[in-house]
Protein backbone atom coordinates (compact mmCIF):
# COMPACT_ATOMS: atom_id res chain seq x y z
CA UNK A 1 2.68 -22.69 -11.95
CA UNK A 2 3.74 -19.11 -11.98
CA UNK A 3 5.52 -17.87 -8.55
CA UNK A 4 3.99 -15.82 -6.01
CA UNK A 5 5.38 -12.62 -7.05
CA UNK A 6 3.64 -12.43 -10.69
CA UNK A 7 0.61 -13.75 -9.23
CA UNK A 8 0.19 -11.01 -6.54
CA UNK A 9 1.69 -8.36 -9.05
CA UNK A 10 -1.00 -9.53 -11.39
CA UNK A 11 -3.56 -8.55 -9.34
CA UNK A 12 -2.29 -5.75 -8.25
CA UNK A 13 -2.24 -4.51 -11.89
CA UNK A 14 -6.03 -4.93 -11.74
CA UNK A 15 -6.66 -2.25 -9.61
CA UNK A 16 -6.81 1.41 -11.53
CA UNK A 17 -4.67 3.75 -9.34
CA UNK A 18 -7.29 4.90 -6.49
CA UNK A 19 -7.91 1.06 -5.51
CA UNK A 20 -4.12 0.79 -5.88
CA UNK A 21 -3.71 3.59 -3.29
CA UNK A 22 -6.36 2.43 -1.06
CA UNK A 23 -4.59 -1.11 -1.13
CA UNK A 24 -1.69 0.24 -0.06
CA UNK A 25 -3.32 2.57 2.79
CA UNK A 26 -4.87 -0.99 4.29
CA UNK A 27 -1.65 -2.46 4.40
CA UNK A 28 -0.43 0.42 6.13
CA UNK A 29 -2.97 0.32 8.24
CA UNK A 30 -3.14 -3.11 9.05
CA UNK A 31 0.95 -3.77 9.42
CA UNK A 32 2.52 -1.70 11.37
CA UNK A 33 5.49 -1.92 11.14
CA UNK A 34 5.13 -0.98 7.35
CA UNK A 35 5.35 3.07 7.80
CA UNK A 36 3.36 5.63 5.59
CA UNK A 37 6.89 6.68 3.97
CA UNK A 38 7.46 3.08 2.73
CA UNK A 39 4.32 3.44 0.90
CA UNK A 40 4.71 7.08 -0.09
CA UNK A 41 4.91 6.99 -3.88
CA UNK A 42 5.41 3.37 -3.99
CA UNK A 43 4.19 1.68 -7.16
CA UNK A 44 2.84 -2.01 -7.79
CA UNK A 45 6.48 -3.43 -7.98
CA UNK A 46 7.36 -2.30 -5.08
CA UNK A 47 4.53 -3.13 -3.47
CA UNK A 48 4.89 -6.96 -4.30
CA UNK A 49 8.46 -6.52 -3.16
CA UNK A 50 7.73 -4.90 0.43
CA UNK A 51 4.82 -7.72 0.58
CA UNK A 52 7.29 -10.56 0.36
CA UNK A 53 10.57 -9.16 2.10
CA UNK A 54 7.89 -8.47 5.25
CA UNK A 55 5.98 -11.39 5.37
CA UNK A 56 7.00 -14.22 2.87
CA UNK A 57 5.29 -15.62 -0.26
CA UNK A 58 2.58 -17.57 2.17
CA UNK A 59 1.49 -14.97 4.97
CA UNK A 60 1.71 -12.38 1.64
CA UNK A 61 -1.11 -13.94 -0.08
CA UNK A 62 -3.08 -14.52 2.55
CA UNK A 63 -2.82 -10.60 3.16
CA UNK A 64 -3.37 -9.64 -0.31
CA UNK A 65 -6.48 -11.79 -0.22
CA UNK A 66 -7.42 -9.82 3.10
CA UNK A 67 -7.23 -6.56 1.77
CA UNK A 68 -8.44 -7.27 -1.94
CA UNK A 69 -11.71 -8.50 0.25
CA UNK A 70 -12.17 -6.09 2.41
CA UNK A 71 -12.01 -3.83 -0.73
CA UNK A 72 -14.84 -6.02 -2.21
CA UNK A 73 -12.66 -6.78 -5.03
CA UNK A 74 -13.77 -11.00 -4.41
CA UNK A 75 -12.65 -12.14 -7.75
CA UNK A 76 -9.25 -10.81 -7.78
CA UNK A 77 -9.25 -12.31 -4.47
CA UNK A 78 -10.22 -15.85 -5.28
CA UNK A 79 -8.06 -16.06 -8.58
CA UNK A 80 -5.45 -15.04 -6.43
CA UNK A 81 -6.41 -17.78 -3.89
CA UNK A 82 -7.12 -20.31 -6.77
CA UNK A 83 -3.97 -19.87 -8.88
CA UNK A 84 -1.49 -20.70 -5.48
C-alpha cells in the first residue's frame, strides 16, 4: 500500500491551480492555527507536509476528505478514502 503522503499528494495533484488555492483557503479557514502566511505561496508538497506535521497521517486524511467534499470534488475524495 502506498503511504499517506503520496496518497494525499496524489490528489492534491488533481486539482488545476484555482481548486488547489481554494483547498488551501479551507484549510486555512477551517484550522486555525494554520495562518494565511503558511499558505502564502505554498505549493502541493508543502501542503502534504504542513497536513501531516499538524495533524498526523490519520486526522490528515480525514481533513483532506473534508475539504475535497465540501469542494464537491467526491471522487478524489473516496479514492482517497478507499486507497487508506
Amino acid at each position: 500500500m502506498a503511504s499517506v503522503e503520496y496518497l494525499l499528494l496524489r490528489s492534491l495533484k488533481e486539482l488545476v491551480r484555482d481548486e488547489l488555492r481554494e483547498f488551501q483557503w479551507r484549510l486555512q479557514k477551517d484550522h486555525e492555527h494554520i495562518s494565511k502566511s503558511d499558505m502564502e505561496d505554498t505549493d502541493r508538497f508543502t501542503t502534504v507536509d504542513m497536513l501531516m506535521n499538524f495533524f498526523g497521517a490519520q486526522e490528515a486524511v480525514t481533513i483532506t476528505v473534508s475539504i475535497l467534499r465540501k469542494m464537491k470534488q467526491n471522487h478524489l475524495a473516496e479514492q482517497l478514502q478507499g486507497n487508506v
